[in-house]
C-alpha atoms as a PDB file:
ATOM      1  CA  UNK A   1      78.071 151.018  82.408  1.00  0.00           C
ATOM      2  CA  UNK A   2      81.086 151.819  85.137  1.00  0.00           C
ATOM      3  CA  UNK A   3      80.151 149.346  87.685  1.00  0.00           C
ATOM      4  CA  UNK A   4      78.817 145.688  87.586  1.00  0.00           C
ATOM      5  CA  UNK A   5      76.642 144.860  90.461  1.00  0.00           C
ATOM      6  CA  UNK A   6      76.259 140.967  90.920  1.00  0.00           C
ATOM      7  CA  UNK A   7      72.459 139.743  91.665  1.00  0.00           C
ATOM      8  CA  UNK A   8      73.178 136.425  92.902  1.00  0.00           C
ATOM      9  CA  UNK A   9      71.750 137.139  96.468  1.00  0.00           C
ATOM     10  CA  UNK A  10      68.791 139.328  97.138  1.00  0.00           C
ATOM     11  CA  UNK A  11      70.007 142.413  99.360  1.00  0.00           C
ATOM     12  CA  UNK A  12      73.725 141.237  99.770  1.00  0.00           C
ATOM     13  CA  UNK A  13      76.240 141.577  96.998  1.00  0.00           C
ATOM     14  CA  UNK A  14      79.723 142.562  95.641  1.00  0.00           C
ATOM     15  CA  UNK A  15      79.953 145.818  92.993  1.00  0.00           C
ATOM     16  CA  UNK A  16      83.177 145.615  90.555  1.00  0.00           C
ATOM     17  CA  UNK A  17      83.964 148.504  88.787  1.00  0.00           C
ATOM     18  CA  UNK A  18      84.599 148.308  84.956  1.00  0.00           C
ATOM     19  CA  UNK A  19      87.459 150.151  84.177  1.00  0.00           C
ATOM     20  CA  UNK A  20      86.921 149.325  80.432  1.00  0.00           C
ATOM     21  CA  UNK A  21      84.029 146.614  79.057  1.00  0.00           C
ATOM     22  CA  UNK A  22      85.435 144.261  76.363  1.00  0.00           C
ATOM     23  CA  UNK A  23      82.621 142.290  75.530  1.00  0.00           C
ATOM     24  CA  UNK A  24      79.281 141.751  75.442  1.00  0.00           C
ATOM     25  CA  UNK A  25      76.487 139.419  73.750  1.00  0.00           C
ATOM     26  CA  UNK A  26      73.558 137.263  74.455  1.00  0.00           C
ATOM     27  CA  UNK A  27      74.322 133.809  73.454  1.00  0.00           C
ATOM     28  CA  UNK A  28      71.648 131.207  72.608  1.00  0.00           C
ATOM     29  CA  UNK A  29      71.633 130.012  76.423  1.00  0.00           C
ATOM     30  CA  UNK A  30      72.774 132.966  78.486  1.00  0.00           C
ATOM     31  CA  UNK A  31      73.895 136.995  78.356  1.00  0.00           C
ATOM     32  CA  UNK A  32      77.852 137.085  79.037  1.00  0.00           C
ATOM     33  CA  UNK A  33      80.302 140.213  80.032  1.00  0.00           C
ATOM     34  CA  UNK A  34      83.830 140.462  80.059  1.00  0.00           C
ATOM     35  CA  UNK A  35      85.577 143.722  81.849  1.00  0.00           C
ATOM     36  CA  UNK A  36      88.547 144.870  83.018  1.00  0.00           C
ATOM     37  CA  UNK A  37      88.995 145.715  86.654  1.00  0.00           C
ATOM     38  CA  UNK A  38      91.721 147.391  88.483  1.00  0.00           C
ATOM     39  CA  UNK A  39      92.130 144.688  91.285  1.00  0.00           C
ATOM     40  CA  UNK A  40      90.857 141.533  89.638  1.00  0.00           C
ATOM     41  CA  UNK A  41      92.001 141.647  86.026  1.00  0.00           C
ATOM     42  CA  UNK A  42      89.814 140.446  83.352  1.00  0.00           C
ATOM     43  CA  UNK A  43      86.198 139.395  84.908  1.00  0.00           C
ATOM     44  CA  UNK A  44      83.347 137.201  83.003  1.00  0.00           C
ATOM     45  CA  UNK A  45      79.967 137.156  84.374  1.00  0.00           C
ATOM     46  CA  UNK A  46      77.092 135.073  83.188  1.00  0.00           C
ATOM     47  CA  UNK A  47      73.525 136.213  83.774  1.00  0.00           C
ATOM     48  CA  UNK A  48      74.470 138.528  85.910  1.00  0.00           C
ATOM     49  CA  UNK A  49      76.949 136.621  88.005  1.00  0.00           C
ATOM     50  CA  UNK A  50      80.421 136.477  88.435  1.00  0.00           C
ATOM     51  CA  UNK A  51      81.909 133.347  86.868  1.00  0.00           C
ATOM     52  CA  UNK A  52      85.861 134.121  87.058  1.00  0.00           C
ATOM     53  CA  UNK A  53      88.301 136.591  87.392  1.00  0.00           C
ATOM     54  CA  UNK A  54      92.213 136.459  86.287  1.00  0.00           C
ATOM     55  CA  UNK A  55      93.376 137.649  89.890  1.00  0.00           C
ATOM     56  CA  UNK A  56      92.136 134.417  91.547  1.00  0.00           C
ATOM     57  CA  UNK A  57      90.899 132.545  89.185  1.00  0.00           C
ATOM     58  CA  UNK A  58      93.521 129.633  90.193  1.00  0.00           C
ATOM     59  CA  UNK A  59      92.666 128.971  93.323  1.00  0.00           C
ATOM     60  CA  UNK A  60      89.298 127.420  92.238  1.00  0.00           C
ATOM     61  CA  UNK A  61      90.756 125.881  89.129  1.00  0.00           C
ATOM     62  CA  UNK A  62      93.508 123.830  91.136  1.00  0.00           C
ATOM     63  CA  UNK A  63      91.221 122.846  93.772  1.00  0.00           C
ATOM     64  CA  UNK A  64      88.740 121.193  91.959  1.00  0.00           C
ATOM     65  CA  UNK A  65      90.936 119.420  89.982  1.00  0.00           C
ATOM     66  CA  UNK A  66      94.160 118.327  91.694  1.00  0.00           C
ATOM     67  CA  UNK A  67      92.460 117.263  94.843  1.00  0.00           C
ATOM     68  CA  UNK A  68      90.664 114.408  92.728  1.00  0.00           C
ATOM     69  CA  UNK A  69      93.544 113.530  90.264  1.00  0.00           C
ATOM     70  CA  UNK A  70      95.841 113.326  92.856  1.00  0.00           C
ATOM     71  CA  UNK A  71      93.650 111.648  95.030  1.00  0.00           C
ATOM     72  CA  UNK A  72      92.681 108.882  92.478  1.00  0.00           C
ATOM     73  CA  UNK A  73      96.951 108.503  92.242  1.00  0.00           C
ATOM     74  CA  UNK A  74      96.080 106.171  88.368  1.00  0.00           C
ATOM     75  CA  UNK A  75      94.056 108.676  86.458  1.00  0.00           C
ATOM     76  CA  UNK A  76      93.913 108.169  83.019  1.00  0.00           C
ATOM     77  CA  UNK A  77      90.698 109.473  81.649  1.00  0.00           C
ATOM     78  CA  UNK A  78      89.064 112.994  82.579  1.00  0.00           C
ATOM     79  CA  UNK A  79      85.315 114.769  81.906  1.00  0.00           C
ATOM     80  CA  UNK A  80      84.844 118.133  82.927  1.00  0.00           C
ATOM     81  CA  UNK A  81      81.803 119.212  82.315  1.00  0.00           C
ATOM     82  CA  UNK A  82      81.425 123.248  81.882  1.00  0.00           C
ATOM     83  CA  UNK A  83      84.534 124.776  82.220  1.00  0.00           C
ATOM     84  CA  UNK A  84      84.212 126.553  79.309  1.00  0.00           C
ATOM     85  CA  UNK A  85      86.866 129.443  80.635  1.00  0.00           C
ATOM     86  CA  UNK A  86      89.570 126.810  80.048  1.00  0.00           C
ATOM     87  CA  UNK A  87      90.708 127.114  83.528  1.00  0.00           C
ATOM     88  CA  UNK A  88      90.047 123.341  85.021  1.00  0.00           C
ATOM     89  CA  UNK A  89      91.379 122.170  81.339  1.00  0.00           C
ATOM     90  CA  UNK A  90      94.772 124.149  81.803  1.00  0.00           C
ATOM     91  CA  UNK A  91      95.138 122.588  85.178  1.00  0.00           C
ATOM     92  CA  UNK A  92      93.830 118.903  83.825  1.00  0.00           C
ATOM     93  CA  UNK A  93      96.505 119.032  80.967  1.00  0.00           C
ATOM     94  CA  UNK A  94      99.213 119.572  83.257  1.00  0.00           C
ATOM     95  CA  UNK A  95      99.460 115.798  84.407  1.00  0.00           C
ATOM     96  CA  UNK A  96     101.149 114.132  82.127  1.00  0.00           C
ATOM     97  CA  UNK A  97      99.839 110.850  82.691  1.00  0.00           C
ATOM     98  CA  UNK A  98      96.540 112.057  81.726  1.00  0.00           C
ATOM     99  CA  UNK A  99      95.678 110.185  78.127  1.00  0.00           C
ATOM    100  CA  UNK A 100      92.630 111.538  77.251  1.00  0.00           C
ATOM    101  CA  UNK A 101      90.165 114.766  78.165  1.00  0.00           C
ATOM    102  CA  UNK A 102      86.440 115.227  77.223  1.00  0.00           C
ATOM    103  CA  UNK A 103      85.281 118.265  77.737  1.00  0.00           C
ATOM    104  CA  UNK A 104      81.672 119.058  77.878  1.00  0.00           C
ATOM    105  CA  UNK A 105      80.383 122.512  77.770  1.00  0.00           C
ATOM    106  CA  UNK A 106      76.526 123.849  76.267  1.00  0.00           C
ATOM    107  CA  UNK A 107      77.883 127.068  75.007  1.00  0.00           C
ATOM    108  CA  UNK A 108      79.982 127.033  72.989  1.00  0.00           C
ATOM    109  CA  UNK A 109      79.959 130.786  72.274  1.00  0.00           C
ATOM    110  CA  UNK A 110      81.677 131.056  75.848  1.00  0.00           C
ATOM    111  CA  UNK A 111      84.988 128.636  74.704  1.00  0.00           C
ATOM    112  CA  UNK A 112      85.054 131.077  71.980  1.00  0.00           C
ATOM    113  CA  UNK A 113      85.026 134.404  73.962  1.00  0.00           C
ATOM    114  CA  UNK A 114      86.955 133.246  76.708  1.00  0.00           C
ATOM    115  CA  UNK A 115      89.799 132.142  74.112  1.00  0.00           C
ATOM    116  CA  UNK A 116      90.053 135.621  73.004  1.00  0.00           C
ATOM    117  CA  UNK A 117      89.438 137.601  76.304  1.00  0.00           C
ATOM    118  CA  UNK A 118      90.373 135.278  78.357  1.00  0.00           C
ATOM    119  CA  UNK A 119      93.251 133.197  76.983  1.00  0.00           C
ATOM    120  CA  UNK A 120      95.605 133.260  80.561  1.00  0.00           C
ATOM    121  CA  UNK A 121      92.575 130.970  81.763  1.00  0.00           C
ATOM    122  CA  UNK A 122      93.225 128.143  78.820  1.00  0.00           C
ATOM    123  CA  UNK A 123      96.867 128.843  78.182  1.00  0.00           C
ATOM    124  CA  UNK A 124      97.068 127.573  74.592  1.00  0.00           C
ATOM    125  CA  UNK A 125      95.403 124.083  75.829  1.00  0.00           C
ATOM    126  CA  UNK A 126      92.403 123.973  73.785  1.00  0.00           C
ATOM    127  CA  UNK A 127      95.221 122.949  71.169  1.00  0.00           C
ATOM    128  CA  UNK A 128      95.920 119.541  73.114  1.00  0.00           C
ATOM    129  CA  UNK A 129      96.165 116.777  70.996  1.00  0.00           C
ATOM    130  CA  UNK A 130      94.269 115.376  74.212  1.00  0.00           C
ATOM    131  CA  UNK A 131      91.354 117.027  74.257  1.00  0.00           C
ATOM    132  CA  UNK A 132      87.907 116.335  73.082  1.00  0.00           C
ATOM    133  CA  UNK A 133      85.795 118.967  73.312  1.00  0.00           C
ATOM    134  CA  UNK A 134      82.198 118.384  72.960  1.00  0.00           C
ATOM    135  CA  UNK A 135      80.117 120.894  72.150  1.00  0.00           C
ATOM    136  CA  UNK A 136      76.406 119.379  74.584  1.00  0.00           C
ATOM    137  CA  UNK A 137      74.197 119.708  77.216  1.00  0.00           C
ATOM    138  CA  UNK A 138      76.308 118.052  80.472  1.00  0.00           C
ATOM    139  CA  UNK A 139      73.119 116.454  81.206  1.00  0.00           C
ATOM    140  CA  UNK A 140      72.670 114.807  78.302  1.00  0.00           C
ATOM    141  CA  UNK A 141      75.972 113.442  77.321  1.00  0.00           C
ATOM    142  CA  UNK A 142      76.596 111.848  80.833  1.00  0.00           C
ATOM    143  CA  UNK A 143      73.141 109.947  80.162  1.00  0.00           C
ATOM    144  CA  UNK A 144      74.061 108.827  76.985  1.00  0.00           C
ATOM    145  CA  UNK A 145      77.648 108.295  76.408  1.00  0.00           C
ATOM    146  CA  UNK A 146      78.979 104.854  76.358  1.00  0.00           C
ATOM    147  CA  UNK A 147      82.626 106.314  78.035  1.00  0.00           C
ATOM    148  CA  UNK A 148      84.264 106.013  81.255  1.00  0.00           C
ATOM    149  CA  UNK A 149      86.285 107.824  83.041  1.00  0.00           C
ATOM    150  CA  UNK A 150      88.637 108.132  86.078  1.00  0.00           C
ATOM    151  CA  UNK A 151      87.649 111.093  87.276  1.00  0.00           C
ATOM    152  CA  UNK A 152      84.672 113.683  86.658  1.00  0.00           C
ATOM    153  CA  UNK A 153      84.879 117.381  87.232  1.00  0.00           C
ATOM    154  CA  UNK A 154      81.870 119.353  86.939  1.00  0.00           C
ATOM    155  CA  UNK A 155      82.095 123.077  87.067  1.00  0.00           C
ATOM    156  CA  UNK A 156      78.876 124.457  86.497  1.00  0.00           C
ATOM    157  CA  UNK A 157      77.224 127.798  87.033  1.00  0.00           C
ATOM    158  CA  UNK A 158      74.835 128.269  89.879  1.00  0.00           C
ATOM    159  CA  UNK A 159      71.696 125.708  90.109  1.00  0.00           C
ATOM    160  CA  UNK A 160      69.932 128.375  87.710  1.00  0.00           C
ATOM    161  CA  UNK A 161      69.610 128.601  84.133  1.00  0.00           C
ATOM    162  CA  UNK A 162      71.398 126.621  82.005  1.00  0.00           C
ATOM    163  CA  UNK A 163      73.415 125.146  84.987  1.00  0.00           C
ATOM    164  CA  UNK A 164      70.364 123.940  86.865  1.00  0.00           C
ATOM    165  CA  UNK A 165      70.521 120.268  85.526  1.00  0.00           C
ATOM    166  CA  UNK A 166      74.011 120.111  86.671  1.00  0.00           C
ATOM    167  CA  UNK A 167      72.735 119.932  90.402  1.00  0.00           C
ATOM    168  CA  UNK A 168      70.050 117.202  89.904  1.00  0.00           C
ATOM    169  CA  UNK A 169      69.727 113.995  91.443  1.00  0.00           C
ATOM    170  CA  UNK A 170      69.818 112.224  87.830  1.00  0.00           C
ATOM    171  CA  UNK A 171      72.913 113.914  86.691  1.00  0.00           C
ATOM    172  CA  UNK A 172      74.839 112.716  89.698  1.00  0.00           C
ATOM    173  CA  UNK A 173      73.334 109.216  88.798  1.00  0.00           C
ATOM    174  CA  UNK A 174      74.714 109.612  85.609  1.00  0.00           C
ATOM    175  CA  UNK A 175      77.852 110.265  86.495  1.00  0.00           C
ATOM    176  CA  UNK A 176      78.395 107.681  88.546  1.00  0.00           C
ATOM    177  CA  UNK A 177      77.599 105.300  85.489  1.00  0.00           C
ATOM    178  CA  UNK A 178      80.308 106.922  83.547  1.00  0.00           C
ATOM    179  CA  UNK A 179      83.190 106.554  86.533  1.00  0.00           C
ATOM    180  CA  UNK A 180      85.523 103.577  86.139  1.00  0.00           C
ATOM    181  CA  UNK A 181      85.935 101.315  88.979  1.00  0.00           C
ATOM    182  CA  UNK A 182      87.577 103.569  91.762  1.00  0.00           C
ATOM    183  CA  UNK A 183      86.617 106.388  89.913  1.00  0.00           C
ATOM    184  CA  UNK A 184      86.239 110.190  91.551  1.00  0.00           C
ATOM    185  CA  UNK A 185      83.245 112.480  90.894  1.00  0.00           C
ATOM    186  CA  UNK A 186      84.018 116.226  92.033  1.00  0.00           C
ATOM    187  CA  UNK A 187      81.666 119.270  91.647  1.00  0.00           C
ATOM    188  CA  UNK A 188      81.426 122.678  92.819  1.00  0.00           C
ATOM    189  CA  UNK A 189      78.506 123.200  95.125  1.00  0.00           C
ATOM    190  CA  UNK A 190      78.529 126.895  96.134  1.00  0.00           C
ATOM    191  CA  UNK A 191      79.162 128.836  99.244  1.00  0.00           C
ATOM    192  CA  UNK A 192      77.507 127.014 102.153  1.00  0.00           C
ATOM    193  CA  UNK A 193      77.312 130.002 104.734  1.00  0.00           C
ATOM    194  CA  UNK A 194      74.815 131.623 102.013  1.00  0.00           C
ATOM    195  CA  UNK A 195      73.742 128.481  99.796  1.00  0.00           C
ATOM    196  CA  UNK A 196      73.435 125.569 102.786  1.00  0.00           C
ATOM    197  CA  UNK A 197      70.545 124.183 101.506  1.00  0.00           C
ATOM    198  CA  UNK A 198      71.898 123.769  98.203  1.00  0.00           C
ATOM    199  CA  UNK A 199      75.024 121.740 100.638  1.00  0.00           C
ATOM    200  CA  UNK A 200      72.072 119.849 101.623  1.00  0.00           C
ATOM    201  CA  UNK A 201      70.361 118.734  98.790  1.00  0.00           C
ATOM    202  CA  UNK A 202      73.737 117.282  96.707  1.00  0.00           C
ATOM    203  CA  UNK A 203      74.507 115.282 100.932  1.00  0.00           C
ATOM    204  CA  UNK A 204      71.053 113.635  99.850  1.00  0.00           C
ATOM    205  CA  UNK A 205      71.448 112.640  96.259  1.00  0.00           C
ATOM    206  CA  UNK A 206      75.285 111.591  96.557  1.00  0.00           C
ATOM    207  CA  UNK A 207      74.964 109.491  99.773  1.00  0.00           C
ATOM    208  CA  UNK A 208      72.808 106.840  98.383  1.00  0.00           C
ATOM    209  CA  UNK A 209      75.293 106.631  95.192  1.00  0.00           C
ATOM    210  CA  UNK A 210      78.612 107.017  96.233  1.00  0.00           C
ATOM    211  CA  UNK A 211      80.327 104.441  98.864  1.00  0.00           C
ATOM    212  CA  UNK A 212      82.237 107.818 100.258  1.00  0.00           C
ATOM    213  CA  UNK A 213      80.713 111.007 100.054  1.00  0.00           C
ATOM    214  CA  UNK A 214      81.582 113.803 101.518  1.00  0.00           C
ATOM    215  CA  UNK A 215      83.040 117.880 100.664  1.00  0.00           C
ATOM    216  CA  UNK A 216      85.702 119.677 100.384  1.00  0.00           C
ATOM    217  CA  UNK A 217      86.280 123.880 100.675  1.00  0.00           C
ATOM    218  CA  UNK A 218      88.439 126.740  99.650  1.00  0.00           C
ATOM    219  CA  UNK A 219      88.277 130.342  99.985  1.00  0.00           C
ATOM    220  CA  UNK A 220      88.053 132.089  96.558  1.00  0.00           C
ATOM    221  CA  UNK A 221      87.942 136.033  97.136  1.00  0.00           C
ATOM    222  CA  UNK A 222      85.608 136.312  94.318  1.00  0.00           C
ATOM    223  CA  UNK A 223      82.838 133.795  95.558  1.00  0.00           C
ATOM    224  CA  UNK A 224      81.399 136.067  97.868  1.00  0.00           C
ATOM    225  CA  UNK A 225      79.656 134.899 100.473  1.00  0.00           C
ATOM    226  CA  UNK A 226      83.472 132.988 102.702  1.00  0.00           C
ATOM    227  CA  UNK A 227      84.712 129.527 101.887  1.00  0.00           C
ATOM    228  CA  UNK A 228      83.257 127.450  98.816  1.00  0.00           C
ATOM    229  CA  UNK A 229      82.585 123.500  98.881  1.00  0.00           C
ATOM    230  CA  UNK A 230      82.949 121.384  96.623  1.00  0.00           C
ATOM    231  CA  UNK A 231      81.165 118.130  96.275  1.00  0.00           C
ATOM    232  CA  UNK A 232      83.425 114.878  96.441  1.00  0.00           C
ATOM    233  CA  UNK A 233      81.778 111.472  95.450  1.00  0.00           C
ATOM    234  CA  UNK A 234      84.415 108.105  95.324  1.00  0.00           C
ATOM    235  CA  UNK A 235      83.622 104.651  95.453  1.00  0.00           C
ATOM    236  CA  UNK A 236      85.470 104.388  99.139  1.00  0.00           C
ATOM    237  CA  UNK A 237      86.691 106.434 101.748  1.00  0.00           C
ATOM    238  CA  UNK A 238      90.637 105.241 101.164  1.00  0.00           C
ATOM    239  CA  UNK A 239      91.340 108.217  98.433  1.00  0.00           C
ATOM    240  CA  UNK A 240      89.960 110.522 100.613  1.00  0.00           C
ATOM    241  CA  UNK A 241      91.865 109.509 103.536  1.00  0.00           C
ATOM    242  CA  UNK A 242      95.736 109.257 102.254  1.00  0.00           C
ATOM    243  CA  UNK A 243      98.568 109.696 103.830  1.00  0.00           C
ATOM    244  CA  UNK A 244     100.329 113.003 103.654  1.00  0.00           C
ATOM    245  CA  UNK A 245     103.038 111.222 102.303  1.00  0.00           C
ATOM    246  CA  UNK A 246     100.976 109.761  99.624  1.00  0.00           C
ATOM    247  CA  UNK A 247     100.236 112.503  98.425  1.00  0.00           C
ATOM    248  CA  UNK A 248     103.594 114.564  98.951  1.00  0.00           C
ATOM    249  CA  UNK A 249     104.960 111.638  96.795  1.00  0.00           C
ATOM    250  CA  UNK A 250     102.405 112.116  94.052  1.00  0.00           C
ATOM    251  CA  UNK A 251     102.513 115.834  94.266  1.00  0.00           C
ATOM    252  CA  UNK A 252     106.651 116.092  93.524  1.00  0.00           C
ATOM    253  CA  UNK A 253     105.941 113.034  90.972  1.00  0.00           C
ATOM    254  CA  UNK A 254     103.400 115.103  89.222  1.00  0.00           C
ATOM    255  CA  UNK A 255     106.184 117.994  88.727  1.00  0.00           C
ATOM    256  CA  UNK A 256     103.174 120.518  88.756  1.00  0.00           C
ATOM    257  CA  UNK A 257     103.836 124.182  89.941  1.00  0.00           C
ATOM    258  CA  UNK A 258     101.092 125.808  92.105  1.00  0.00           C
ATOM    259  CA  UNK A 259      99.970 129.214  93.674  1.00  0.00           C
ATOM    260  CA  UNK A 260      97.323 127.523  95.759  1.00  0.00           C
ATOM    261  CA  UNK A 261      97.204 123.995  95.977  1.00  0.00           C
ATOM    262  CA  UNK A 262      99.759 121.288  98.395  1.00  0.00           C
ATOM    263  CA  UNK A 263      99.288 118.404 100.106  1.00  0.00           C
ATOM    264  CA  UNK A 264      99.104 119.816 103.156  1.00  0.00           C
ATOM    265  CA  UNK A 265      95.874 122.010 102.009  1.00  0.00           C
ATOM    266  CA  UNK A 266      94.418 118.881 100.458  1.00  0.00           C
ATOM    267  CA  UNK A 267      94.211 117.175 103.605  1.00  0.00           C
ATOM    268  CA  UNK A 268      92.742 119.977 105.677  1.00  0.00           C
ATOM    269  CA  UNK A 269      90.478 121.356 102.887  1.00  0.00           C
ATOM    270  CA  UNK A 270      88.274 118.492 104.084  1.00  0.00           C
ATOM    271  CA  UNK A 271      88.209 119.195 107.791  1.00  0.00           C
ATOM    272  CA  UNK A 272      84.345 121.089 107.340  1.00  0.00           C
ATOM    273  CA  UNK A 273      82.598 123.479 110.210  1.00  0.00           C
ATOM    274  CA  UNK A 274      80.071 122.147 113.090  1.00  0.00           C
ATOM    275  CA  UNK A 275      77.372 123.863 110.755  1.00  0.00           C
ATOM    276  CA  UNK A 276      77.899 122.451 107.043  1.00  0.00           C
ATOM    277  CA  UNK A 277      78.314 119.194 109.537  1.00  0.00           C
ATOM    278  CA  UNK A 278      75.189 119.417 111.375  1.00  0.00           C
ATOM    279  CA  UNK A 279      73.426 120.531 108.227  1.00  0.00           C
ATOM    280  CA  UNK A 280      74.548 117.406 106.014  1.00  0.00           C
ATOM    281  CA  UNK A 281      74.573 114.976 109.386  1.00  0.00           C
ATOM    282  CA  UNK A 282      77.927 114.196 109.293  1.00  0.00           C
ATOM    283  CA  UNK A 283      80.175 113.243 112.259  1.00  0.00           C
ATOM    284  CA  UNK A 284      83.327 115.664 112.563  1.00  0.00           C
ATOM    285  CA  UNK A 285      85.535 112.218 112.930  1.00  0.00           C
ATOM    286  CA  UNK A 286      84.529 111.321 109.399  1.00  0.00           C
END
């Protein structure tokens, strides 16, 4: 096997080669590679498609989780669901104020692998006295757990497979059970120039649950297919809509170093093109 060809799109696609493959199993939920690659460092992909790679791995990771936590400005309590790379809990851990993280993932032969192939992604913070990691279904612990929280990340897979629960109208219902008051739901919602419909059908199921819905973007190089969204669910539109200041403040509070994320790209991650607008019905002044 020299080169890994990705089949999340029929007839369009990215090819990495594998300079050398350093694992490989089928799980109880899902068939999982890790490789080395010249440009992009160490590379998982589940089911065929790529999940992560070390090169720009952080982009995604900070994105979907400083924009809520330093949105919500109080956070105290954080779920991710998924994640099992480590990469949104590495990012999570580094607030200080944070008091407590539950961490959801269904396999939990990925936490394992990605510990040992993939330990830049976690950086030692499985180990935080923090941390409860729970080893369930996203689905089902959201509908049955008697918890709140602050703030909700969800970093599934793709809406196939194992991940496809992740995208459905009663696990976004669920969530918003488990949010404290003022509480921030975030989740990553694919590429919209190749995956609009899937843009489409979260606009639907979040707008008649959250008093502010809306999305946010980024570019990650190894999401092929241009800028990603990412779904953003609050109870109003006043976290969304700080001041640069606000956040500036918060930012330098937080003492966090970053390679991606600032206020500044905060604020305009959620300026969103005429289509994704026209596609979720969405004014541009929103």
């Amino acid at each position: 096997m020299s080169d890994f060809q990705e089949t999340l799109y029929e007839g369009y696609g990215q090819r990495f080669q594998i300079d050398k493959l350093l694992h490989e199993v089928h799980t109880e939920h899902q068939h999982l590679v890790i490789f080395e690659n010249a440009r992009m460092g160490r590379v998982m992909a589940l089911d065929g498609v790529i999940q992560t790679t070390e090169a720009d791995e952080f982009i995604y990771h900070e994105m979907l989780t400083h924009v809520p936590i330093l949105s919500h400005g109080l956070a105290r309590r954080v779920l991710i669901i998924g994640g099992g790379d480590g990469g949104i809990l590495r990012e999570v851990a580094r607030h200080r104020d944070i008091e407590s993280i539950t961490m959801v993932e269904i396999d939990d032969a990925v936490v394992e692998m990605c510990k040992e192939f993939l330990p830049n992604h976690s950086a030692g913070t499985f180990d935080d006295s923090r941390l409860n990691l729970v080893i369930d279904d996203g689905m089902h612990f959201v509908a049955t757990t008697e918890e709140k929280f602050d703030v909700i990340i969800s970093d599934a897979t793709d809406p196939i497979g194992p991940g496809e629960a992740l995208f459905s109208e009663n696990f976004y219902q669920a969530c918003r059970r488990c949010l404290n008051e003022g509480g921030i739901l975030v989740a990553q919602n694919g590429t919209p120039f190749m995956q609009l419909g899937e843009v489409q059908t979260t606009a639907k199921r979040l707008q008649g649950l959250f008093g502010d819905w809306h999305f946010y973007q980024a570019a990650v190089p190894t999401y092929i297919g241009g800028a990603m969204t990412f779904a953003w669910g609050a109870c109003s539109a006043e976290n969304r809509k700080l001041p640069l200041e606000t956040l500036l403040q918060r930012f330098a509070g937080s003492g966090i170093f970053t390679r991606y994320y600032n206020p500044h790209v905060h604020i305009g991650a959620f300026a969103l093109p005429q289509y994704v607008l026209h596609a979720i019905a969405k004014p541009s002044n929103d």
